[in-house]
PDB file of N, CA and C in Angstrom:
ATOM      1  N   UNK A   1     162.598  -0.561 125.463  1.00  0.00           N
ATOM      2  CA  UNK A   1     162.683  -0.006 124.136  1.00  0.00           C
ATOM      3  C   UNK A   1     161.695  -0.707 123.199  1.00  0.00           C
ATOM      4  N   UNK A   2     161.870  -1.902 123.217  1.00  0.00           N
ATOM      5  CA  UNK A   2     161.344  -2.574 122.462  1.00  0.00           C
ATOM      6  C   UNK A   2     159.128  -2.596 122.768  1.00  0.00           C
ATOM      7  N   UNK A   3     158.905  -2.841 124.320  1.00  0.00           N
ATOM      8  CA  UNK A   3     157.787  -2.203 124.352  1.00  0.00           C
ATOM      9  C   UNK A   3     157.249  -0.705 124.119  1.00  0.00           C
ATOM     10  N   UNK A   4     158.132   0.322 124.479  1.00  0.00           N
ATOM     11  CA  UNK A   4     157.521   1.419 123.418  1.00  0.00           C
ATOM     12  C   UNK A   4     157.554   1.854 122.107  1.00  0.00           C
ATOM     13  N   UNK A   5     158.303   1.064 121.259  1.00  0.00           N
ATOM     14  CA  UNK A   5     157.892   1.252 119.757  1.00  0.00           C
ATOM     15  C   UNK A   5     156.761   0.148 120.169  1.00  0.00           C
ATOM     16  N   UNK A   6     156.283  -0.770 120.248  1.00  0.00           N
ATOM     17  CA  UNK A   6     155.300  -1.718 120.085  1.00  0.00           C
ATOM     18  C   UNK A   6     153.964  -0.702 120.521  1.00  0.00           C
ATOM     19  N   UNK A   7     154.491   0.135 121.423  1.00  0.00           N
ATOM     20  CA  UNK A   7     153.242   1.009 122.337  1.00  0.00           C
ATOM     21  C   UNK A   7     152.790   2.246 121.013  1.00  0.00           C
ATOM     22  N   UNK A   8     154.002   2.716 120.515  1.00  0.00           N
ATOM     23  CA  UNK A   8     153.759   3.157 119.497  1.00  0.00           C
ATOM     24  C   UNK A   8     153.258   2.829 117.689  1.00  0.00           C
ATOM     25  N   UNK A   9     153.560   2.042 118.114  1.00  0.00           N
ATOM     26  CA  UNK A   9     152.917   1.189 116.672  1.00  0.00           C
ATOM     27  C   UNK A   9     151.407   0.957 116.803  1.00  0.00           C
ATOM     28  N   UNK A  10     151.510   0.772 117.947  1.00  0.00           N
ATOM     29  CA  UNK A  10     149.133   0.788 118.509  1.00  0.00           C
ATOM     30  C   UNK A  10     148.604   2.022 118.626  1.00  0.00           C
ATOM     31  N   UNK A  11     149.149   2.878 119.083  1.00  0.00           N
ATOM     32  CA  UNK A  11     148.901   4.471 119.217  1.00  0.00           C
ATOM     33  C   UNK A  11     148.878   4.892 117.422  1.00  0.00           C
ATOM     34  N   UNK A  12     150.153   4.785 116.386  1.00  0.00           N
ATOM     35  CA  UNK A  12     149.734   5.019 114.983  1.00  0.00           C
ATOM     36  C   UNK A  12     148.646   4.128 114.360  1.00  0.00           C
ATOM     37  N   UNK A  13     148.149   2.909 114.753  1.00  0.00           N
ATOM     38  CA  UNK A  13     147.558   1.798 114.329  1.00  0.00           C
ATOM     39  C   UNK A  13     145.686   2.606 114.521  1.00  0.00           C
ATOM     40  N   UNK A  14     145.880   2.814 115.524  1.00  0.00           N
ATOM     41  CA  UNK A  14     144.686   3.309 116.308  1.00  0.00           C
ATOM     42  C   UNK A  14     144.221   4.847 115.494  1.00  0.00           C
ATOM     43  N   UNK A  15     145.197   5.662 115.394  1.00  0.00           N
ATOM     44  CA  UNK A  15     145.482   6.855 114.755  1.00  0.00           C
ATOM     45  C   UNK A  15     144.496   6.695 113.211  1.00  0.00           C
ATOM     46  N   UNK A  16     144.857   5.610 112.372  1.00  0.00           N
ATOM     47  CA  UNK A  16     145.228   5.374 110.929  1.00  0.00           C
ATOM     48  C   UNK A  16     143.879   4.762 111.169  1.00  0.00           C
ATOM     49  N   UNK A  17     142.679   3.946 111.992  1.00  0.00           N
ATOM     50  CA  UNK A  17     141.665   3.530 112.157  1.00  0.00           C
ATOM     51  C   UNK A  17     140.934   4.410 112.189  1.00  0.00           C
ATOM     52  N   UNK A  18     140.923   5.579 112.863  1.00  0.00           N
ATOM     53  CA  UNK A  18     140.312   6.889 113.548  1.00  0.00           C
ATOM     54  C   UNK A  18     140.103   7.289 111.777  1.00  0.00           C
ATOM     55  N   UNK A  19     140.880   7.422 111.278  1.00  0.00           N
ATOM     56  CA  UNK A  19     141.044   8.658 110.092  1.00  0.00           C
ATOM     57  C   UNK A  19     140.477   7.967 108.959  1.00  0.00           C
ATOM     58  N   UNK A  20     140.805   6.768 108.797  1.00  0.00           N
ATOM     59  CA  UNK A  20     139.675   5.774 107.607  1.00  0.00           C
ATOM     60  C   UNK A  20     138.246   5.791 108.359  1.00  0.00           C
ATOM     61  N   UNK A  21     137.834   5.285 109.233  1.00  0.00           N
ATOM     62  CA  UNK A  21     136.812   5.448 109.672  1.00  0.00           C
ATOM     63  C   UNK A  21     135.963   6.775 109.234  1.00  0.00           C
ATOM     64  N   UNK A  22     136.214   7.718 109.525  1.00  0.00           N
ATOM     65  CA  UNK A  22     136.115   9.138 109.409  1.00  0.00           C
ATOM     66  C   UNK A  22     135.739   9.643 107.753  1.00  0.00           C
ATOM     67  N   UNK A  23     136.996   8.916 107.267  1.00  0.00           N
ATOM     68  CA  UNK A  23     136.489   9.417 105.840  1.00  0.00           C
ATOM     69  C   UNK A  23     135.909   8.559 105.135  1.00  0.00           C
ATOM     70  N   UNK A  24     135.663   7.165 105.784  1.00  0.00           N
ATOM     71  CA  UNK A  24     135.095   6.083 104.590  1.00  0.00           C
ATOM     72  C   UNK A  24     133.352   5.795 105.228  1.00  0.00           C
ATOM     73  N   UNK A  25     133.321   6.002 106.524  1.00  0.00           N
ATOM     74  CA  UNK A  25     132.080   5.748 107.984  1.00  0.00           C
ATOM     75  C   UNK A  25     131.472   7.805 107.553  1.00  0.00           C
ATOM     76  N   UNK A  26     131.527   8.061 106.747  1.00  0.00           N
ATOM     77  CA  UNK A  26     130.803   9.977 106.702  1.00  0.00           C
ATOM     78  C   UNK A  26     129.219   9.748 106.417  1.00  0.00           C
ATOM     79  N   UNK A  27     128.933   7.905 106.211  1.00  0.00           N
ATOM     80  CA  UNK A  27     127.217   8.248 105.706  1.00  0.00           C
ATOM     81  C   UNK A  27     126.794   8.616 104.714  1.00  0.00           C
ATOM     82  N   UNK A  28     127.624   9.228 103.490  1.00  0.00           N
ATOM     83  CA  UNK A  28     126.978   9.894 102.612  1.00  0.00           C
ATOM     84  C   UNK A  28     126.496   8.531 101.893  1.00  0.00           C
ATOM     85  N   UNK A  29     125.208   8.366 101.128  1.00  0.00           N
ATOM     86  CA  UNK A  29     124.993   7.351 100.003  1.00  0.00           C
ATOM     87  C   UNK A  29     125.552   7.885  98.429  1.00  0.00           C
ATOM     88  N   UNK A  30     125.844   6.266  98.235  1.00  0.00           N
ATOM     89  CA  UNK A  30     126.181   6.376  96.671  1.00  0.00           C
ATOM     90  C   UNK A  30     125.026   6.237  96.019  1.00  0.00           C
ATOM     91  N   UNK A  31     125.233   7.129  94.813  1.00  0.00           N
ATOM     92  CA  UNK A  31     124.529   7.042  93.516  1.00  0.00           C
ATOM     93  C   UNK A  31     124.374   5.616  92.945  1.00  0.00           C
ATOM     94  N   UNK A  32     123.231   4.863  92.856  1.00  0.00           N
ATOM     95  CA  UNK A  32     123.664   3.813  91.406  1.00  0.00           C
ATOM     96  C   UNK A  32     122.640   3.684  90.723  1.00  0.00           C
ATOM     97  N   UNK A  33     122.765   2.938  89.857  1.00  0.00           N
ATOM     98  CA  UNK A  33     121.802   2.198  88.702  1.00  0.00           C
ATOM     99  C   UNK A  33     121.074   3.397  87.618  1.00  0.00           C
ATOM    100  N   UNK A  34     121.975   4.544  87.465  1.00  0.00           N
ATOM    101  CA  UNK A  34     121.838   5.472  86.447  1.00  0.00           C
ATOM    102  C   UNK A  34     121.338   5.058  85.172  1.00  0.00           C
ATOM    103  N   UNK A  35     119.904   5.458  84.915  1.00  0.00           N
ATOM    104  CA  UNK A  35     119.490   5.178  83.820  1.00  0.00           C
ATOM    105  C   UNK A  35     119.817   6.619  82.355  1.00  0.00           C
ATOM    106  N   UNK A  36     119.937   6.064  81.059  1.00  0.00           N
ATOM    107  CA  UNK A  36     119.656   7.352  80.680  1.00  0.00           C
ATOM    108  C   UNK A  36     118.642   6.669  79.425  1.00  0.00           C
ATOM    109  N   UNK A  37     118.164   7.581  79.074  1.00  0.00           N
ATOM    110  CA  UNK A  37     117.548   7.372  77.478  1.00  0.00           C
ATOM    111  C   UNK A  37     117.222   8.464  76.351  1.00  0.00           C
ATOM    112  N   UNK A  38     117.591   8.077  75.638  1.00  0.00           N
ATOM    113  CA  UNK A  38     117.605   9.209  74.481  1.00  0.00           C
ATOM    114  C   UNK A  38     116.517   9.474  73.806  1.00  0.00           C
ATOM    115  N   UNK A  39     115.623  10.721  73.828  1.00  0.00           N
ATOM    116  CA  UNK A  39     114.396  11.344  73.203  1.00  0.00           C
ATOM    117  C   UNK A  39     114.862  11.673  71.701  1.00  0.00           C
ATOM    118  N   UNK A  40     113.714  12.526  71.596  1.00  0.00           N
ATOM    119  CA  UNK A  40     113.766  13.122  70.254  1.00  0.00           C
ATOM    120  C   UNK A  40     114.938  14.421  69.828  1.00  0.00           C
ATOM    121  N   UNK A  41     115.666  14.632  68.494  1.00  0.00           N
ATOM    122  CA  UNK A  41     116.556  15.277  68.574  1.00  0.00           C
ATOM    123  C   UNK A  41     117.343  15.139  69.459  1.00  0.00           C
ATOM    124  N   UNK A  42     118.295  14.092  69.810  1.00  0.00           N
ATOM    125  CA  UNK A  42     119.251  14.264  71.416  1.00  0.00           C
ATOM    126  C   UNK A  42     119.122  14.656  72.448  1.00  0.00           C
ATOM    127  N   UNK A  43     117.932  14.578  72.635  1.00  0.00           N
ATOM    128  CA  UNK A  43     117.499  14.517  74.196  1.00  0.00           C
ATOM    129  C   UNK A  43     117.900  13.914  74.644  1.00  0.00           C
ATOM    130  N   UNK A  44     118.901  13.602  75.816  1.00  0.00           N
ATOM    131  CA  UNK A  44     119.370  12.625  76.665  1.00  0.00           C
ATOM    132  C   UNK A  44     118.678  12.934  78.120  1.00  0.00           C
ATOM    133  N   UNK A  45     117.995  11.676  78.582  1.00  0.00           N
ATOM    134  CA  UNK A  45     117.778  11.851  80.287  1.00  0.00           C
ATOM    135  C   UNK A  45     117.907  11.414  81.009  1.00  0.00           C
ATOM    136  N   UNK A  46     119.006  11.430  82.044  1.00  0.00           N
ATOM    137  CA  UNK A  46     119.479  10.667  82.824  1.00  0.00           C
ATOM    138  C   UNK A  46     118.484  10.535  84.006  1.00  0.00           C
ATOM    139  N   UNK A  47     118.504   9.394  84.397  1.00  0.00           N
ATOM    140  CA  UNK A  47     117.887   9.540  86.126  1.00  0.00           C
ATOM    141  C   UNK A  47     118.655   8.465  86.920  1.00  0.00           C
ATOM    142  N   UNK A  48     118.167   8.372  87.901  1.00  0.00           N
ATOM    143  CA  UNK A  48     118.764   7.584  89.527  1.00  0.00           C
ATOM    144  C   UNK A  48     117.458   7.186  90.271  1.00  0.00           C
ATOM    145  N   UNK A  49     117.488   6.339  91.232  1.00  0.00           N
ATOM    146  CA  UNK A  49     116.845   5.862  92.339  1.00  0.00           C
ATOM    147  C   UNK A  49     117.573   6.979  93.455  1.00  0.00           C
ATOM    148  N   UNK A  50     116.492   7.332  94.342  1.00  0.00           N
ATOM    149  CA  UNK A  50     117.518   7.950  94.820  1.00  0.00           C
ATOM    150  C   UNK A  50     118.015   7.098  96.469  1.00  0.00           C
ATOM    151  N   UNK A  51     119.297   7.517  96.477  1.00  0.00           N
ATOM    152  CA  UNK A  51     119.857   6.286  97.615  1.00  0.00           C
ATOM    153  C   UNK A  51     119.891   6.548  98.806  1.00  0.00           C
ATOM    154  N   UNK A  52     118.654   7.784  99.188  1.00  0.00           N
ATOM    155  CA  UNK A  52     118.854   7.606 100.532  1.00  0.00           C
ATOM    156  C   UNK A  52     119.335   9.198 101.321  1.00  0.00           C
ATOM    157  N   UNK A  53     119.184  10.127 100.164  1.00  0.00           N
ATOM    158  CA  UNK A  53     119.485  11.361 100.666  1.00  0.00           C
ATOM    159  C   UNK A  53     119.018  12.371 101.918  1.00  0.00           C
ATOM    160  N   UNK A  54     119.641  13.161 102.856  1.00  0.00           N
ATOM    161  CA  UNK A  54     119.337  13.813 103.619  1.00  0.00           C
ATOM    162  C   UNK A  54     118.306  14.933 103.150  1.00  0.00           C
ATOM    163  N   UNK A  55     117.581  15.709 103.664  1.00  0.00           N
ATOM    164  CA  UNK A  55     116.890  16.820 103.316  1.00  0.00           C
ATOM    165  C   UNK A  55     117.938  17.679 103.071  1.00  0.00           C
ATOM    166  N   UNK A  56     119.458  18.304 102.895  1.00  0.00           N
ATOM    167  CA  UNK A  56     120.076  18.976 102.939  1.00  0.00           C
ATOM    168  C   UNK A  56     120.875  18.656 101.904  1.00  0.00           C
ATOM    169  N   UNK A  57     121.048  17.201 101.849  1.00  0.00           N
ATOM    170  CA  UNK A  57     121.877  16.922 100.487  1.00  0.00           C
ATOM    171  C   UNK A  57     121.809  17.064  99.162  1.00  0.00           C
ATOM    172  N   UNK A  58     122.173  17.209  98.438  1.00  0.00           N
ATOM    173  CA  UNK A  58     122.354  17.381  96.903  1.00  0.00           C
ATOM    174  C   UNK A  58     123.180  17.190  96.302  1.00  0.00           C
ATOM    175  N   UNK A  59     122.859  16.481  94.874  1.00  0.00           N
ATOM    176  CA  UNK A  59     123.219  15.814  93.897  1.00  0.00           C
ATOM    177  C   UNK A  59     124.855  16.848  93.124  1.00  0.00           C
ATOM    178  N   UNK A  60     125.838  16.229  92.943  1.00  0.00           N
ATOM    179  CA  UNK A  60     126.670  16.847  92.103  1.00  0.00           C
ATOM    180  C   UNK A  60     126.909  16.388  91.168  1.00  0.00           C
ATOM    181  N   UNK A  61     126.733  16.635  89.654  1.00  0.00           N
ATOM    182  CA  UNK A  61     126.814  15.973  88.677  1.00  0.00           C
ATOM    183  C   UNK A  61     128.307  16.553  87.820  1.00  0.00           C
ATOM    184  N   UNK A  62     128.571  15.611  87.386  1.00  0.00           N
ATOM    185  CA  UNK A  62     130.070  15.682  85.868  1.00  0.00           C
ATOM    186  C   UNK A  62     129.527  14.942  85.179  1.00  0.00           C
ATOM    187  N   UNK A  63     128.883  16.089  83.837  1.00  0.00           N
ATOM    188  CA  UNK A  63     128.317  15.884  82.633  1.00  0.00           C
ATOM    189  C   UNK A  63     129.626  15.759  81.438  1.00  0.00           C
ATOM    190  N   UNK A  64     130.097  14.764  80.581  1.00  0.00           N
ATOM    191  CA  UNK A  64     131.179  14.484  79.699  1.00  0.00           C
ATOM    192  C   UNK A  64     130.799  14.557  78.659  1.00  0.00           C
ATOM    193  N   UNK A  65     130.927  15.240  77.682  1.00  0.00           N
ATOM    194  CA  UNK A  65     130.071  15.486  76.036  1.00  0.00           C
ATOM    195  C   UNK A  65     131.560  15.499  75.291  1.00  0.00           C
ATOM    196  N   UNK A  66     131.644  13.654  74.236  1.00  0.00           N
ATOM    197  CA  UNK A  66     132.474  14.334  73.522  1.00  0.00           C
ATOM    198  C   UNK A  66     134.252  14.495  74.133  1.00  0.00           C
ATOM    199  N   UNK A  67     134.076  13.960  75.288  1.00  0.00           N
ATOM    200  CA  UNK A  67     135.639  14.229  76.246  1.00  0.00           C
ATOM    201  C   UNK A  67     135.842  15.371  76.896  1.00  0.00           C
ATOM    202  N   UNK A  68     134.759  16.427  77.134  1.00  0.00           N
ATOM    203  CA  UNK A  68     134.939  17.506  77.716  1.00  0.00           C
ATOM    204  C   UNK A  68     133.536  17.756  78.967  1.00  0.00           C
ATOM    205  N   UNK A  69     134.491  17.747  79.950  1.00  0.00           N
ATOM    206  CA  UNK A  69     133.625  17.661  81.378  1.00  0.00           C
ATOM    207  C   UNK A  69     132.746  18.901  81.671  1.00  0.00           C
ATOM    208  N   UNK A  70     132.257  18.733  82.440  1.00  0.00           N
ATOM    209  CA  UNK A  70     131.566  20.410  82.959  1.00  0.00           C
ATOM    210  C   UNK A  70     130.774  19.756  84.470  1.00  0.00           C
ATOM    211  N   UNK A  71     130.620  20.401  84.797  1.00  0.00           N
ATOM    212  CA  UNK A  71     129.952  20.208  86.156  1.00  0.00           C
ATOM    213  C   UNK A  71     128.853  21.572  86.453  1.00  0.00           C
ATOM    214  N   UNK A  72     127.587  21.271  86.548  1.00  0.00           N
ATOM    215  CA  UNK A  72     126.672  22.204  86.715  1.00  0.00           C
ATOM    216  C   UNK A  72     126.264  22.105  87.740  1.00  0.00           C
ATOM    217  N   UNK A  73     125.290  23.159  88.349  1.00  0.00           N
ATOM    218  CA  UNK A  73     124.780  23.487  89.516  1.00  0.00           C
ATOM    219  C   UNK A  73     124.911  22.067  90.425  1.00  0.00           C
ATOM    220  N   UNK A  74     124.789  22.226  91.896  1.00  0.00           N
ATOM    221  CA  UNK A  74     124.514  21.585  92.717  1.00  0.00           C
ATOM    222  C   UNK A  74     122.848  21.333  92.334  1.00  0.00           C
ATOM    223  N   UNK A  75     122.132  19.993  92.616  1.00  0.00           N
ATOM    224  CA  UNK A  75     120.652  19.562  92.545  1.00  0.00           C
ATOM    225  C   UNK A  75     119.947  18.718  93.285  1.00  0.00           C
ATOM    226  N   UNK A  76     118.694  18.854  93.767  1.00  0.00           N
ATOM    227  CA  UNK A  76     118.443  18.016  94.334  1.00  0.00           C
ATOM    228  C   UNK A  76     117.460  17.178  93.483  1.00  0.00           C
ATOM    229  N   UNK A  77     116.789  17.416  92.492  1.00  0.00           N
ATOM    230  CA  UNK A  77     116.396  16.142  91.500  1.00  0.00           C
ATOM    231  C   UNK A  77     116.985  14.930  91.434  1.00  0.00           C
ATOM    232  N   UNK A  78     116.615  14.020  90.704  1.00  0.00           N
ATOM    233  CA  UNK A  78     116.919  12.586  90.873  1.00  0.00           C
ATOM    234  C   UNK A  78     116.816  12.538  88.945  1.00  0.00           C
ATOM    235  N   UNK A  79     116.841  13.539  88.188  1.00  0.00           N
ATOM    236  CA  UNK A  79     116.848  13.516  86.640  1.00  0.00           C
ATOM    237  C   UNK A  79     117.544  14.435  86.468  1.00  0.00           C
ATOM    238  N   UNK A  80     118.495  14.409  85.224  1.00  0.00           N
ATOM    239  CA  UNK A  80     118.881  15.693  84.749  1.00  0.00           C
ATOM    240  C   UNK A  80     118.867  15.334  83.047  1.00  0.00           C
ATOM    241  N   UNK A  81     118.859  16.231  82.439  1.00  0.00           N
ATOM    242  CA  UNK A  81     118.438  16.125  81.072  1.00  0.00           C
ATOM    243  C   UNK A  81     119.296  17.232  79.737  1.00  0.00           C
ATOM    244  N   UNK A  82     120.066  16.701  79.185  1.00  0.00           N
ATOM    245  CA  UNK A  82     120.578  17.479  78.229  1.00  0.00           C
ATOM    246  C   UNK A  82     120.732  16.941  76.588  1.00  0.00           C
ATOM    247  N   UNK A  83     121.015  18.032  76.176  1.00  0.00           N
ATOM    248  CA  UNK A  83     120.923  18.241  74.797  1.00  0.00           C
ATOM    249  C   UNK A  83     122.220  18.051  74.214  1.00  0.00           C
ATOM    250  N   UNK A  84     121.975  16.725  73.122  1.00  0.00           N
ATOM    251  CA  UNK A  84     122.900  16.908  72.402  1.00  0.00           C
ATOM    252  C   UNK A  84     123.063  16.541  71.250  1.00  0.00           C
ATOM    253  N   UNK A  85     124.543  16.348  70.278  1.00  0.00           N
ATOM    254  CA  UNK A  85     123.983  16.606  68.997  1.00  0.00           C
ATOM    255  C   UNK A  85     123.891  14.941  68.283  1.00  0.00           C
ATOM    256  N   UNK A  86     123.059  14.574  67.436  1.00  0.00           N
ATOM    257  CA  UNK A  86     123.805  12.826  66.746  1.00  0.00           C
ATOM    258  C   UNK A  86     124.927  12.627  66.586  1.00  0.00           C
ATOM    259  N   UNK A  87     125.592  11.745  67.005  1.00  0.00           N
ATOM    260  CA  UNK A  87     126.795  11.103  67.393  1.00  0.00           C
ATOM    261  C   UNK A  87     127.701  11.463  68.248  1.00  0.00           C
ATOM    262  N   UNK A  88     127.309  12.369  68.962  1.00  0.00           N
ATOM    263  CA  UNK A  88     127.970  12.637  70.386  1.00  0.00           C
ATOM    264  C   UNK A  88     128.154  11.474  71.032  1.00  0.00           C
ATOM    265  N   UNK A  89     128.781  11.363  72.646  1.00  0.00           N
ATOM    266  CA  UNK A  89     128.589   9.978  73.438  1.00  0.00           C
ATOM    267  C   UNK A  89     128.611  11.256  75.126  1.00  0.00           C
ATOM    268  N   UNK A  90     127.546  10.944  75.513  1.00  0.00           N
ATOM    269  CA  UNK A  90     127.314  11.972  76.577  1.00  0.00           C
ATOM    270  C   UNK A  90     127.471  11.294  77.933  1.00  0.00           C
ATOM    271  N   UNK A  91     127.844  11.011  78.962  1.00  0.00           N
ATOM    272  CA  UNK A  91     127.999  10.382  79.691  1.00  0.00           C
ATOM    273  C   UNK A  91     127.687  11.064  80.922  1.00  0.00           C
ATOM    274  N   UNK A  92     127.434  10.611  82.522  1.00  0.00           N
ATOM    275  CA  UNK A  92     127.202  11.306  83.360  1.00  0.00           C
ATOM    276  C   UNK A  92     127.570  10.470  84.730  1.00  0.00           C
ATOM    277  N   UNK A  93     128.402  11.210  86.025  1.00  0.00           N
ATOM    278  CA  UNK A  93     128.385  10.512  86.978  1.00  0.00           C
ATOM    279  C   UNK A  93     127.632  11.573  88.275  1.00  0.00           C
ATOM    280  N   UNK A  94     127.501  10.985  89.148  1.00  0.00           N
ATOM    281  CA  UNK A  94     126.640  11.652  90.580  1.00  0.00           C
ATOM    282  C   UNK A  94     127.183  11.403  91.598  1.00  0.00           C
ATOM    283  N   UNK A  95     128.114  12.212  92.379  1.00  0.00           N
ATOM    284  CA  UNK A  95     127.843  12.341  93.502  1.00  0.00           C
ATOM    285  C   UNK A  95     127.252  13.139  94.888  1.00  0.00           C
ATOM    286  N   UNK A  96     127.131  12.202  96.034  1.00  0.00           N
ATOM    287  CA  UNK A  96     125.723  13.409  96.986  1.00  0.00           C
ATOM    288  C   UNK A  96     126.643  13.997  97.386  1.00  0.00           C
ATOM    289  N   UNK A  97     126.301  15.173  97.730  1.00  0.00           N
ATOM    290  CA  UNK A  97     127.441  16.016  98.230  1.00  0.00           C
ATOM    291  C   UNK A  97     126.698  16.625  99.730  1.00  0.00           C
ATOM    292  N   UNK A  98     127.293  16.527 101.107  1.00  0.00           N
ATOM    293  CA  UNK A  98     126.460  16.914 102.226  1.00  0.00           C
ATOM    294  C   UNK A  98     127.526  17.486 103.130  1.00  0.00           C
ATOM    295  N   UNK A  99     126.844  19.288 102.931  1.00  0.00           N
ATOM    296  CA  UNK A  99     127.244  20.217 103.757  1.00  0.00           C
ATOM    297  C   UNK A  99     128.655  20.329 103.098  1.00  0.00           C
ATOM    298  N   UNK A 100     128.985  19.967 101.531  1.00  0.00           N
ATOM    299  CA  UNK A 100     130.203  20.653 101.096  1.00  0.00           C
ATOM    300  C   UNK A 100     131.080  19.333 101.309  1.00  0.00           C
ATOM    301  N   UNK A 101     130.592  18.790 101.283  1.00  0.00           N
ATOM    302  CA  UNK A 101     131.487  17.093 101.255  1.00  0.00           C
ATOM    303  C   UNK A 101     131.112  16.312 100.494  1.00  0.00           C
ATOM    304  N   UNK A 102     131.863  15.914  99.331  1.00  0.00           N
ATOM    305  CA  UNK A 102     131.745  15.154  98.266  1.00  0.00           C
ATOM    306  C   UNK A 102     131.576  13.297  98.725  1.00  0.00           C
ATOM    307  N   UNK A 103     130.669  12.794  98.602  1.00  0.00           N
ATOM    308  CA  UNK A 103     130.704  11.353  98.720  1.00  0.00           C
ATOM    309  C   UNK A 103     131.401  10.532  97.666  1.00  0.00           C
ATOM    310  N   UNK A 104     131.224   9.438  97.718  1.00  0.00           N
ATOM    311  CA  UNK A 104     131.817   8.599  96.216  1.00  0.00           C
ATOM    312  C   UNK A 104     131.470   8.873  94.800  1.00  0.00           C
ATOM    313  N   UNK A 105     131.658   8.863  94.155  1.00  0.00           N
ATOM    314  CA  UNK A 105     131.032   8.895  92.495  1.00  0.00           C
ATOM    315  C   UNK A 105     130.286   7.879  92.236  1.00  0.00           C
ATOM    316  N   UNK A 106     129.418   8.032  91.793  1.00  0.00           N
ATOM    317  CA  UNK A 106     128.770   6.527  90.687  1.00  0.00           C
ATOM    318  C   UNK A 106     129.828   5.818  90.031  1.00  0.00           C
ATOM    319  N   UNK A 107     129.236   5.100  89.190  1.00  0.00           N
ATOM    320  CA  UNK A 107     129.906   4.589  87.994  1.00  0.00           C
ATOM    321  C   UNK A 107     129.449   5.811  87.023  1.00  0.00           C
ATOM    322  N   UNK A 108     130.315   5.437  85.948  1.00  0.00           N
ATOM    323  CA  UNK A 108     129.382   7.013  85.294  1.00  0.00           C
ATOM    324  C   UNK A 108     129.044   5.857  83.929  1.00  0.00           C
ATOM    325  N   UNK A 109     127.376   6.523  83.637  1.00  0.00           N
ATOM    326  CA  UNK A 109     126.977   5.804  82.604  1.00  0.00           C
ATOM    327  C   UNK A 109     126.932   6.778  81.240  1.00  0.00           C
ATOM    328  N   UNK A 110     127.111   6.379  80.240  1.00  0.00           N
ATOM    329  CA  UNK A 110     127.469   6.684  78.791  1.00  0.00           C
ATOM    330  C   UNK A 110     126.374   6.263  77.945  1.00  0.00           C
ATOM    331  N   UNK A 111     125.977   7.324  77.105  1.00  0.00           N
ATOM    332  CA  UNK A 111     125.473   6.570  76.062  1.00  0.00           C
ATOM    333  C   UNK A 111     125.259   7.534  74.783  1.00  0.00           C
ATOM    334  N   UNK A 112     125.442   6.519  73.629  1.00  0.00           N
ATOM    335  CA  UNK A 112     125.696   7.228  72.042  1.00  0.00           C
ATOM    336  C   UNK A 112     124.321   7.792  71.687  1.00  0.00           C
ATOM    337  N   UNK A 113     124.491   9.150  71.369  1.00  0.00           N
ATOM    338  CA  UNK A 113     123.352   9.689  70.570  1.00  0.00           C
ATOM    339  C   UNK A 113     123.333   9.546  69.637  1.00  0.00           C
ATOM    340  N   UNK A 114     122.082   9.026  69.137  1.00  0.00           N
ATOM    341  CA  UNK A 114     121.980   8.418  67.043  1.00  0.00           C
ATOM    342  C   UNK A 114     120.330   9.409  66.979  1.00  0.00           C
ATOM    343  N   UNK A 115     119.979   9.442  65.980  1.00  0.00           N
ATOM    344  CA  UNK A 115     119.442   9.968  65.054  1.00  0.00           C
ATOM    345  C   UNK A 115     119.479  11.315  64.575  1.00  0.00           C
ATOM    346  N   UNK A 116     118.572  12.356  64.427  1.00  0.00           N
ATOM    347  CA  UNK A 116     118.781  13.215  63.726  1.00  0.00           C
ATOM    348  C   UNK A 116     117.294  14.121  63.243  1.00  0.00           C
TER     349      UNK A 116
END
């Protein structure tokens, strides 16, 4: 008795290795070191290094303006660039997304639009 729960406890052990592996071992690269900088009239432009992407992969972005998210097209650029108004706080995170599989998120970087 006592060796087949033990037999079973290596069989779930083994199980629970298989399945982290799987979803944490998928390869995709993370996004980092998101730059942005603010142009003329609220131009905001974000960019990235890029970390390593497949020919197939592409960028998924969640653009935050203000506390309200949006998520636009799938991209394969390494910039994206939006408009916004003085004193907004526009923020942006990236993840690669390959063959419909979301990788990790960035950190998401923020920054206050001033002038006018």
């Amino acid at each position: 008795m006592l060796a087949a729960a033990a037999g079973l406890v290596t069989v779930l052990g083994i199980i629970a290795l298989v399945v982290l592996l799987r979803t944490v071992g998928d390869g995709i690269p993370v996004v980092t070191d998101i730059r942005a900088d603010v142009g003329d009239q609220g131009r905001v432009e974000f960019s990235w290094p890029d970390p390593g992407i497949a020919d197939d992969d592409r960028y998924q972005l969640t653009i935050t303006e203000d506390g309200i998210a949006s998520v636009p097209a799938l991209q394969a650029s390494t910039r994206f660039v939006v408009d916004a108004d003085p004193g907004d706080t526009v923020c942006l995170s990236v993840v690669v997304n390959r063959n419909g599989t979301a990788g990790a998120a960035s950190a998401e970087k923020c920054v206050d639009v001033t002038g006018g």
